[in-house]
C-alpha atoms as a PDB file:
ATOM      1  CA  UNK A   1     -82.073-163.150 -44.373  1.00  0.00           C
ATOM      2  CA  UNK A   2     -80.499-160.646 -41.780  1.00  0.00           C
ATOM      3  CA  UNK A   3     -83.446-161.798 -39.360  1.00  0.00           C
ATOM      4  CA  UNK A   4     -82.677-165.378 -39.966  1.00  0.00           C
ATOM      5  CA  UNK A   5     -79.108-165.065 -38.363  1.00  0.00           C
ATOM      6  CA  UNK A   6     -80.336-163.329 -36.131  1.00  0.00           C
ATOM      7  CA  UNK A   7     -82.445-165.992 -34.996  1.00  0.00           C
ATOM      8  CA  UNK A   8     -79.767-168.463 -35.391  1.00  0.00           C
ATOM      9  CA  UNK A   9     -77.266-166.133 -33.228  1.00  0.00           C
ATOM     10  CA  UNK A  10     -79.164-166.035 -30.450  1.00  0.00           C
ATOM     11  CA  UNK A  11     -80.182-169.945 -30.657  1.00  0.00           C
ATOM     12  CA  UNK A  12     -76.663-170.029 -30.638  1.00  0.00           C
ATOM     13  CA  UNK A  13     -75.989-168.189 -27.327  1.00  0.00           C
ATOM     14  CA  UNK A  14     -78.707-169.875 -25.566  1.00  0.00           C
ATOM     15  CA  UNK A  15     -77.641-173.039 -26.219  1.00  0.00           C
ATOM     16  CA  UNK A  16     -74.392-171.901 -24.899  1.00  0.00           C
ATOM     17  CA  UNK A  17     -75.522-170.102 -21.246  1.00  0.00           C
ATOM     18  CA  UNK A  18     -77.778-172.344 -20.555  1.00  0.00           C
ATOM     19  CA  UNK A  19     -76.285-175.254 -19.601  1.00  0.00           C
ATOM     20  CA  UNK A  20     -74.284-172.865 -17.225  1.00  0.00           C
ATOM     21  CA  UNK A  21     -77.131-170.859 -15.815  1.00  0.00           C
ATOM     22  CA  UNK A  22     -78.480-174.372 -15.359  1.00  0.00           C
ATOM     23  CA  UNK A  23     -75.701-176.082 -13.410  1.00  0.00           C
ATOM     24  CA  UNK A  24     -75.990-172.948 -10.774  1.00  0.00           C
ATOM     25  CA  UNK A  25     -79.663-173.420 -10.398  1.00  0.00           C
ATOM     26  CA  UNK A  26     -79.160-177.133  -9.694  1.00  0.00           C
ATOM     27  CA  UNK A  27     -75.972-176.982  -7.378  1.00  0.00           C
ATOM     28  CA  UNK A  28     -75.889-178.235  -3.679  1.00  0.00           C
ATOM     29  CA  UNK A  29     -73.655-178.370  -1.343  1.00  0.00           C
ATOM     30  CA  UNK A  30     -73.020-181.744  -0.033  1.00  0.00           C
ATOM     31  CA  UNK A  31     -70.284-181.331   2.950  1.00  0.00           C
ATOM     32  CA  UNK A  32     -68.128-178.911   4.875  1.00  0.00           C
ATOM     33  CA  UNK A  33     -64.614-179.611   4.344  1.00  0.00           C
ATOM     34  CA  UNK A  34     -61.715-178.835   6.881  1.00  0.00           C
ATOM     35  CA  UNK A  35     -58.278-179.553   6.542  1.00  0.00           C
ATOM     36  CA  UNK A  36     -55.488-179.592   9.023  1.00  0.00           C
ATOM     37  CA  UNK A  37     -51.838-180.987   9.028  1.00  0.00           C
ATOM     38  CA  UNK A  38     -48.317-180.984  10.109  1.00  0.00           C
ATOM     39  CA  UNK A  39     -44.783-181.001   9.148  1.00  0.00           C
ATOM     40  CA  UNK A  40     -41.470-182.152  11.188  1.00  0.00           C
ATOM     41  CA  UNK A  41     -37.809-181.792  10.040  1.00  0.00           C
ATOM     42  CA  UNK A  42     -35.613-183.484  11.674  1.00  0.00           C
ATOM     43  CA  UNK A  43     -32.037-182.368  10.381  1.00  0.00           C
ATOM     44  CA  UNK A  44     -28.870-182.536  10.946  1.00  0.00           C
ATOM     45  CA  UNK A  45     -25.697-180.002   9.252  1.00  0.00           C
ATOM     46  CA  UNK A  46     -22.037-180.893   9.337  1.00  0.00           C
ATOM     47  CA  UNK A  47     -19.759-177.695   8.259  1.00  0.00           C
ATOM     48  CA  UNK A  48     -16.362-178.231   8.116  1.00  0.00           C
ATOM     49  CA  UNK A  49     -15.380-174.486   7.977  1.00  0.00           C
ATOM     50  CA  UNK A  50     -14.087-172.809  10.401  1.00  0.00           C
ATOM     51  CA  UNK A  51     -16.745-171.766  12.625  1.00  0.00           C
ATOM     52  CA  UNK A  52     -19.256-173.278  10.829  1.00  0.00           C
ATOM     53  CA  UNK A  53     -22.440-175.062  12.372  1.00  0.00           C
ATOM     54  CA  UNK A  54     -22.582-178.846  13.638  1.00  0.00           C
ATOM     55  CA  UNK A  55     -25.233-180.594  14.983  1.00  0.00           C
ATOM     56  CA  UNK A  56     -29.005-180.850  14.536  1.00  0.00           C
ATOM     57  CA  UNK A  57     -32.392-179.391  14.717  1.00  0.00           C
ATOM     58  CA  UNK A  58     -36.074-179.801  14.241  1.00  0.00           C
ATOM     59  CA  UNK A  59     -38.338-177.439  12.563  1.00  0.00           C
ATOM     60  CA  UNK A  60     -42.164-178.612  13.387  1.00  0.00           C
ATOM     61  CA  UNK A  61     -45.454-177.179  11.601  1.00  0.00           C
ATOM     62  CA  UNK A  62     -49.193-177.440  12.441  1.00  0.00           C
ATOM     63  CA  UNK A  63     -51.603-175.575  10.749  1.00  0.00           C
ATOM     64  CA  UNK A  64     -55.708-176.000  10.391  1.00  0.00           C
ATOM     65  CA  UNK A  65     -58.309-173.833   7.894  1.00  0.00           C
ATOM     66  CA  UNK A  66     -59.547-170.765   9.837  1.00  0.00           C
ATOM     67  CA  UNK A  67     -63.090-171.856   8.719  1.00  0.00           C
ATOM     68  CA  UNK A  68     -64.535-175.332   7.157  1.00  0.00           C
ATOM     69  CA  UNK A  69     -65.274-175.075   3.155  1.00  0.00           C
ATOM     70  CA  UNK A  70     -68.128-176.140   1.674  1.00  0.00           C
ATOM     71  CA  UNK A  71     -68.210-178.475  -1.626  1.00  0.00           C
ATOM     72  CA  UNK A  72     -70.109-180.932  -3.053  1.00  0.00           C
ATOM     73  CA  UNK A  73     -68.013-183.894  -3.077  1.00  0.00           C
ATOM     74  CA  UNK A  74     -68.318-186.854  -5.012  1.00  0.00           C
ATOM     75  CA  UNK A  75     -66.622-189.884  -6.849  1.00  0.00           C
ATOM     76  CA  UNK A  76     -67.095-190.012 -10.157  1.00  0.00           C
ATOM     77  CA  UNK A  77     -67.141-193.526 -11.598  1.00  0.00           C
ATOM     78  CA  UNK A  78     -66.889-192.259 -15.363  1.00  0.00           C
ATOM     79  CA  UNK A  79     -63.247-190.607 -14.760  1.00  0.00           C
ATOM     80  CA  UNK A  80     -62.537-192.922 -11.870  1.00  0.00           C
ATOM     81  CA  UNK A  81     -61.990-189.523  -9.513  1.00  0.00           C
ATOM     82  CA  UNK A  82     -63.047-187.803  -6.532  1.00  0.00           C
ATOM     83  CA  UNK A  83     -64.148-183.977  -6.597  1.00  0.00           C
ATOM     84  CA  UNK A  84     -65.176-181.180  -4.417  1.00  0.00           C
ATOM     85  CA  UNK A  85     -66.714-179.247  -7.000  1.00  0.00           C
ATOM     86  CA  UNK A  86     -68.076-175.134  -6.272  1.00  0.00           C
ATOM     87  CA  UNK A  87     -70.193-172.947  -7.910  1.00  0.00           C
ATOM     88  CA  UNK A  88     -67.248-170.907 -10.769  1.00  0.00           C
ATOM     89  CA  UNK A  89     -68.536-168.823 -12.938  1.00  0.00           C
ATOM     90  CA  UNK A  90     -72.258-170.310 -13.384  1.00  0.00           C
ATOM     91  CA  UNK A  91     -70.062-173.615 -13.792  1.00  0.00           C
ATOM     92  CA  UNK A  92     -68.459-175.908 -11.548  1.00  0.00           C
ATOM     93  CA  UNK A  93     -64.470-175.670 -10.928  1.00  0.00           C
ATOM     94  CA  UNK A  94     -62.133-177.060  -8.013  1.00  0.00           C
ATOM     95  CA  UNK A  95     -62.163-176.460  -4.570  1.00  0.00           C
ATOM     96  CA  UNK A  96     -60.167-173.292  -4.086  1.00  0.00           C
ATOM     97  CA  UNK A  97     -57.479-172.581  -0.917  1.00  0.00           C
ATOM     98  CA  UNK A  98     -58.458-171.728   2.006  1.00  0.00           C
ATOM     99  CA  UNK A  99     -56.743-169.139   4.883  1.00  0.00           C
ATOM    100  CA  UNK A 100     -55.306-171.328   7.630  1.00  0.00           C
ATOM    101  CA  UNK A 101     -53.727-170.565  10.642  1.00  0.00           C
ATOM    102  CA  UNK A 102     -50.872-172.384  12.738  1.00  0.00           C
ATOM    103  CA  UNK A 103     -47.208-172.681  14.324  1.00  0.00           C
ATOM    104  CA  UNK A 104     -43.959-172.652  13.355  1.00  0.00           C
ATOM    105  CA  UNK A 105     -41.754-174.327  16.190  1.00  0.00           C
ATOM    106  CA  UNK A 106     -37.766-173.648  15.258  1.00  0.00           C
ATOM    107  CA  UNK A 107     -35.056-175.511  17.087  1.00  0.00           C
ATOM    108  CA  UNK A 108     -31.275-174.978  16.702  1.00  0.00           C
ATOM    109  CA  UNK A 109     -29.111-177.518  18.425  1.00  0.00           C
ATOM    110  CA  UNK A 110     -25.759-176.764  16.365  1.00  0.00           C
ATOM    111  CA  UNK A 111     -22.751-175.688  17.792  1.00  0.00           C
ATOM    112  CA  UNK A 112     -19.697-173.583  15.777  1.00  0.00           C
ATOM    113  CA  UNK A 113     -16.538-175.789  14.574  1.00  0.00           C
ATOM    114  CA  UNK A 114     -13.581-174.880  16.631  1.00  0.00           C
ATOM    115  CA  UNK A 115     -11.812-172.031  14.502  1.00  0.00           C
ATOM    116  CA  UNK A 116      -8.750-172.195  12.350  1.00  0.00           C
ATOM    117  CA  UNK A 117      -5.423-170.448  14.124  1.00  0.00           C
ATOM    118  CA  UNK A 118      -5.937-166.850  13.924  1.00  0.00           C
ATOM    119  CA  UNK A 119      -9.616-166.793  13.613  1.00  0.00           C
ATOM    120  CA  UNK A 120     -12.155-165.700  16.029  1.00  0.00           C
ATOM    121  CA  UNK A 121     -15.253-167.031  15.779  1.00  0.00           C
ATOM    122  CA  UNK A 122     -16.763-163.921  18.028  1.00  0.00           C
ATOM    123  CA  UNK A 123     -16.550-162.046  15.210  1.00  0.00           C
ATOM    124  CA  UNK A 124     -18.952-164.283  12.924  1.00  0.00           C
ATOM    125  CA  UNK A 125     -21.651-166.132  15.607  1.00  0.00           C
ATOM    126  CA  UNK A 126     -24.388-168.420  14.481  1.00  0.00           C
ATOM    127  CA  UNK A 127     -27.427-166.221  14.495  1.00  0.00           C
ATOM    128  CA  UNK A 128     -30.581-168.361  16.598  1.00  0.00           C
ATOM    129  CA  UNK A 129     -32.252-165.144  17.013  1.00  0.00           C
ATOM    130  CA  UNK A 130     -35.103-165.845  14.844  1.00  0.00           C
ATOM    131  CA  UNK A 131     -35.736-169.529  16.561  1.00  0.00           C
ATOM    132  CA  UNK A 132     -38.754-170.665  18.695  1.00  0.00           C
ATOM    133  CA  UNK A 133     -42.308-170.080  18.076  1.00  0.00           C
ATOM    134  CA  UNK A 134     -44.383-167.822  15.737  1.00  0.00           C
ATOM    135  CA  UNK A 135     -47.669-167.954  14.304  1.00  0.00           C
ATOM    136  CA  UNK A 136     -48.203-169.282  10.216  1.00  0.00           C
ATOM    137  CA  UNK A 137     -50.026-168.129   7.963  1.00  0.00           C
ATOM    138  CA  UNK A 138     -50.918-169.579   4.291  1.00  0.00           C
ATOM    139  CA  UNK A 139     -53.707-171.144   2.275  1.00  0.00           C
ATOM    140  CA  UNK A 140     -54.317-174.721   1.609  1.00  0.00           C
ATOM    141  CA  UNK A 141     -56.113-176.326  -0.755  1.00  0.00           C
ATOM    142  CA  UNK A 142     -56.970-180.729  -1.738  1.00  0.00           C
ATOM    143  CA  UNK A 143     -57.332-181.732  -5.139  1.00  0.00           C
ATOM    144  CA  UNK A 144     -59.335-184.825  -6.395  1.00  0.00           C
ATOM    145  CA  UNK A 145     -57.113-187.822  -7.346  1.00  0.00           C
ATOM    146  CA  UNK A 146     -58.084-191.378  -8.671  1.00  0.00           C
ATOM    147  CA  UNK A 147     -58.436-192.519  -5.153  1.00  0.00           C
ATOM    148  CA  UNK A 148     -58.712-189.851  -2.789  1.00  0.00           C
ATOM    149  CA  UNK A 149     -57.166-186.393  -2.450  1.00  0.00           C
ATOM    150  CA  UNK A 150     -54.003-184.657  -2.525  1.00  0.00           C
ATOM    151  CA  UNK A 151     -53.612-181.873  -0.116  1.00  0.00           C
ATOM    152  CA  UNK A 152     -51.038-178.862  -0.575  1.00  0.00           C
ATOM    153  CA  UNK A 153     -50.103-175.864   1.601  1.00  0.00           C
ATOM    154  CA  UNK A 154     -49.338-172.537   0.302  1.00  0.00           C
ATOM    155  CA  UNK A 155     -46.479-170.941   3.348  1.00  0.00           C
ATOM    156  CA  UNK A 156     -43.180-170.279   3.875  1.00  0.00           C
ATOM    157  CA  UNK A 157     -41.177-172.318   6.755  1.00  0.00           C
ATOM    158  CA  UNK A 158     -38.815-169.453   7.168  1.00  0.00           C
ATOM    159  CA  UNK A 159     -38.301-167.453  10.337  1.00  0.00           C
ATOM    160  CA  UNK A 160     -39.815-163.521  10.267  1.00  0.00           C
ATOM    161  CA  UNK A 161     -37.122-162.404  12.166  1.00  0.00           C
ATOM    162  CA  UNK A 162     -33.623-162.777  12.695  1.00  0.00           C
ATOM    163  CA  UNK A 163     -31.832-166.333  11.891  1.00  0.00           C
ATOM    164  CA  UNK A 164     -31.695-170.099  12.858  1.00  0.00           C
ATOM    165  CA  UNK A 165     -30.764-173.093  11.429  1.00  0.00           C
ATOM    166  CA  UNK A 166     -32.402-175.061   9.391  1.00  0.00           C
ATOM    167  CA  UNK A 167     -32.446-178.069   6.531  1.00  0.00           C
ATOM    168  CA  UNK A 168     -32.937-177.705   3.350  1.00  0.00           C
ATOM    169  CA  UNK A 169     -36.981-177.580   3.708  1.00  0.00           C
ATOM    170  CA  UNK A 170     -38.470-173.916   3.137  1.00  0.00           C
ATOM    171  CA  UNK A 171     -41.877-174.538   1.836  1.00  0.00           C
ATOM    172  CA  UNK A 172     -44.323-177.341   2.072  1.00  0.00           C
ATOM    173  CA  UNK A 173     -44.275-178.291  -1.381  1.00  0.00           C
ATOM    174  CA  UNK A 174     -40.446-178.775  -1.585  1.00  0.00           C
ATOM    175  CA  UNK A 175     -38.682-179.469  -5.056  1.00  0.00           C
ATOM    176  CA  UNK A 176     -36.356-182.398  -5.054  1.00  0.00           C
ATOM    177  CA  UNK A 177     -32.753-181.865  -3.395  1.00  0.00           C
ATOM    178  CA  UNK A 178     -31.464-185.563  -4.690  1.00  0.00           C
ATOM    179  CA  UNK A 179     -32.508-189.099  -5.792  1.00  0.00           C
ATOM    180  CA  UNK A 180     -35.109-190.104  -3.645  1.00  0.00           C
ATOM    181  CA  UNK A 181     -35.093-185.998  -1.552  1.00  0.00           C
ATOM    182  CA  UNK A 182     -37.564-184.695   0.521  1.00  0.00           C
ATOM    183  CA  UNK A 183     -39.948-183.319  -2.142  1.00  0.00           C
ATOM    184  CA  UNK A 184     -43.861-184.837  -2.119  1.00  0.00           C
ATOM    185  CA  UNK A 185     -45.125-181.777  -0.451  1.00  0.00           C
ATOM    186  CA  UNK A 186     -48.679-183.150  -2.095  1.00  0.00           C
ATOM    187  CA  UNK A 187     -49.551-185.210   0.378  1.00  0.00           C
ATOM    188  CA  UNK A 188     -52.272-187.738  -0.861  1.00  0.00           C
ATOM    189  CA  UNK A 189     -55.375-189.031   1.563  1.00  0.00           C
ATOM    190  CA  UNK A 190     -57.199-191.990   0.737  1.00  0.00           C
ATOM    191  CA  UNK A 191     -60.780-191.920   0.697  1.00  0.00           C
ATOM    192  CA  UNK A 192     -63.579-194.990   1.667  1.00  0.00           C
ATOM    193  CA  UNK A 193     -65.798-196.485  -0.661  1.00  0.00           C
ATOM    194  CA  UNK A 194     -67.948-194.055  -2.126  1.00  0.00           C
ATOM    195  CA  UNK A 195     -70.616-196.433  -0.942  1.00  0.00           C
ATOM    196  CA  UNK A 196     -69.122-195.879   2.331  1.00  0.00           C
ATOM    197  CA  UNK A 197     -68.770-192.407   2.644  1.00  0.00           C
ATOM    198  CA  UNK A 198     -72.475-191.693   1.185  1.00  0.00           C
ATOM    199  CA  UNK A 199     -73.285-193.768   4.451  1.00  0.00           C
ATOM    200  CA  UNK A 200     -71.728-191.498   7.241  1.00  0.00           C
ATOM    201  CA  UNK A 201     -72.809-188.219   8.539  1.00  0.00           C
ATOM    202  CA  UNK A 202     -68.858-187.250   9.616  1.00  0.00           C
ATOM    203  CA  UNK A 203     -65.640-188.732   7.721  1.00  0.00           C
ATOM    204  CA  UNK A 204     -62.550-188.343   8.129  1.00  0.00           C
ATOM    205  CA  UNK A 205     -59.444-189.160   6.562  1.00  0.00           C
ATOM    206  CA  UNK A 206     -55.382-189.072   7.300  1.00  0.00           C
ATOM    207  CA  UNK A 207     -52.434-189.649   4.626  1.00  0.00           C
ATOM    208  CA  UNK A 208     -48.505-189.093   5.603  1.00  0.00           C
ATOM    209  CA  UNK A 209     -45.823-188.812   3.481  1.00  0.00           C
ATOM    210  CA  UNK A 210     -42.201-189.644   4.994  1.00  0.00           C
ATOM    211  CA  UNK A 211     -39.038-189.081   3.254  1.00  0.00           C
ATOM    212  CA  UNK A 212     -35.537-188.537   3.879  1.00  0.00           C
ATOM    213  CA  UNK A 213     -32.543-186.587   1.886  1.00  0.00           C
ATOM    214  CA  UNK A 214     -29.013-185.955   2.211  1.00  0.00           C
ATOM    215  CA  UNK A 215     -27.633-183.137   0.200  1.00  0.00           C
ATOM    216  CA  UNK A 216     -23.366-181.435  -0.012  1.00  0.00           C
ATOM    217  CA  UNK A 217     -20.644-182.850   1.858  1.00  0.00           C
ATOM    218  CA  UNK A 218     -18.804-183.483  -1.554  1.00  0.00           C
ATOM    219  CA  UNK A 219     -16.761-179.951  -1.128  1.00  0.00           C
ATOM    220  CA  UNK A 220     -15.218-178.231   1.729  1.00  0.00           C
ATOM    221  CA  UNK A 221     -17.601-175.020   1.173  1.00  0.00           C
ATOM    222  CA  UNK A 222     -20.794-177.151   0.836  1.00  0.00           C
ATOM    223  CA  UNK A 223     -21.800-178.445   3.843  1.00  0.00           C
ATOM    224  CA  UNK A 224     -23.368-181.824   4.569  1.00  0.00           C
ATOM    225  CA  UNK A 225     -27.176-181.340   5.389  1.00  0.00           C
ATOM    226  CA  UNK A 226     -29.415-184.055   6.201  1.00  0.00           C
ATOM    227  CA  UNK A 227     -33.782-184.362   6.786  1.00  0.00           C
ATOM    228  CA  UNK A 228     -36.095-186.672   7.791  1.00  0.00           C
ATOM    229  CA  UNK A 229     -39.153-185.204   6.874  1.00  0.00           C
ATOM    230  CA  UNK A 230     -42.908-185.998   7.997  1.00  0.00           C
ATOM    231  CA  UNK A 231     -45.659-184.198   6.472  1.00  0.00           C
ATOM    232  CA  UNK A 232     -49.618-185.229   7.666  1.00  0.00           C
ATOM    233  CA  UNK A 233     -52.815-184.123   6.792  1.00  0.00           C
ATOM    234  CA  UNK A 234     -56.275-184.867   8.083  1.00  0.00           C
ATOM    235  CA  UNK A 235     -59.125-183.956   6.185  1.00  0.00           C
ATOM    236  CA  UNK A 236     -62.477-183.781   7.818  1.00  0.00           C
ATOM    237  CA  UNK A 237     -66.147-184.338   5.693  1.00  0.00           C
ATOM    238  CA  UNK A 238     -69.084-183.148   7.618  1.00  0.00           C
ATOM    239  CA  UNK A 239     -72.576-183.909   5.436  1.00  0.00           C
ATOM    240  CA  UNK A 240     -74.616-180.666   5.789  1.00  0.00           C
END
């Protein structure tokens, strides 16, 4: 008896590696995958305060992946999706993110509200010492929707050093600010046909999300912000 659940155990585990062991065997890669995109604030900030900034400003991002990805990518008619599938585990899971590198441009424009009688604004400046230039860092990653992909990036949109002005975007994937606010950070990418895209060595793809927000302005400490916000991303398939 002990012998026969024995046999019956280990039927058991078979049955459940190998359809894992299996899928590993039989996995190929089908493309490289590359990402790239970009990001551009345009806002504006009205502070009533004394001293406080007025004016506008553009914060602009562009990022690609350090190295192209490899996946097997395909549309499956059955869930009505598109995947990039890798090997996970002896089973197949999601494309993971990726290290990219890239730019963050910060511009300042603002200016400081004339000060109240008695006040000196010398003594509180607006800081613009961490505007310009400086390199980004971050991972991104797509995911496989009905009919294409949504792409995400993993970075923050703040400067290193110092201080500059700024909206009320600090990450890529922002969370709404108001009805109709500048969150969508998932920006999705339409695909071809899969008839088409089985048909083409090299494919690529672009999707843009646009959306504008304005946020305060309803109280004397909370400062009017507005952004017009343009994210892009371009994802490349190269057949192997």
């Amino acid at each position: 008896m002990g012998r026969a659940n024995l046999a019956i155990g280990l039927a058991l585990v078979a049955s459940a590696v190998w359809p894992a062991v299996s899928v590993a065997r039989k996995f190929h890669y089908s493309h490289r995958v590359s990402i790239s995109g970009s990001l551009v604030d345009h806002w504006t900030i009205n502070d009533t305060r004394s001293c406080g900034p007025v004016g506008d400003g553009t914060m602009t991002v562009q990022f690609h992946q350090k190295r192209a990805a490899k996946a097997r990518v395909e549309y499956s008619r059955v869930e009505g999706r598109w995947e990039a599938f890798v090997p996970a585990g002896g089973l197949l899971g999601g494309l993971p993110r990726k290290p990219v590198v890239g730019a963050l441009s910060l511009v300042d424009n603002t200016v400081a509200n004339p000060p109240t009688p008695g006040f000196d604004c010398s003594d509180s400046p607006l800081d613009k010492s961490g505007c310009g230039t400086s390199s980004l860092g971050g991972k991104a990653a797509i995911d496989g929707v009905r009919r294409g992909f949504e792409a995400d990036l993993t970075s923050s949109l703040q400067p290193r050093h110092g201080g500059c002005g700024h909206g009320d975007v600090e990450s890529w994937t922002q969370f709404p600010q108001a009805v109709g606010g500048v969150d969508g950070g998932l920006v999705r990418v339409k695909m071809p046909s899969p008839r088409s895209f089985k048909r083409h060595h090299t494919v690529t793809v672009t999707g843009t999300v646009h959306k504008s927000s304005s946020t305060g302005g309803t109280d004397p400490d909370d400062p009017r912000i507005t952004d017009d916000v343009t994210r892009t991303v371009t994802i490349t398939f190269t057949k192997l």
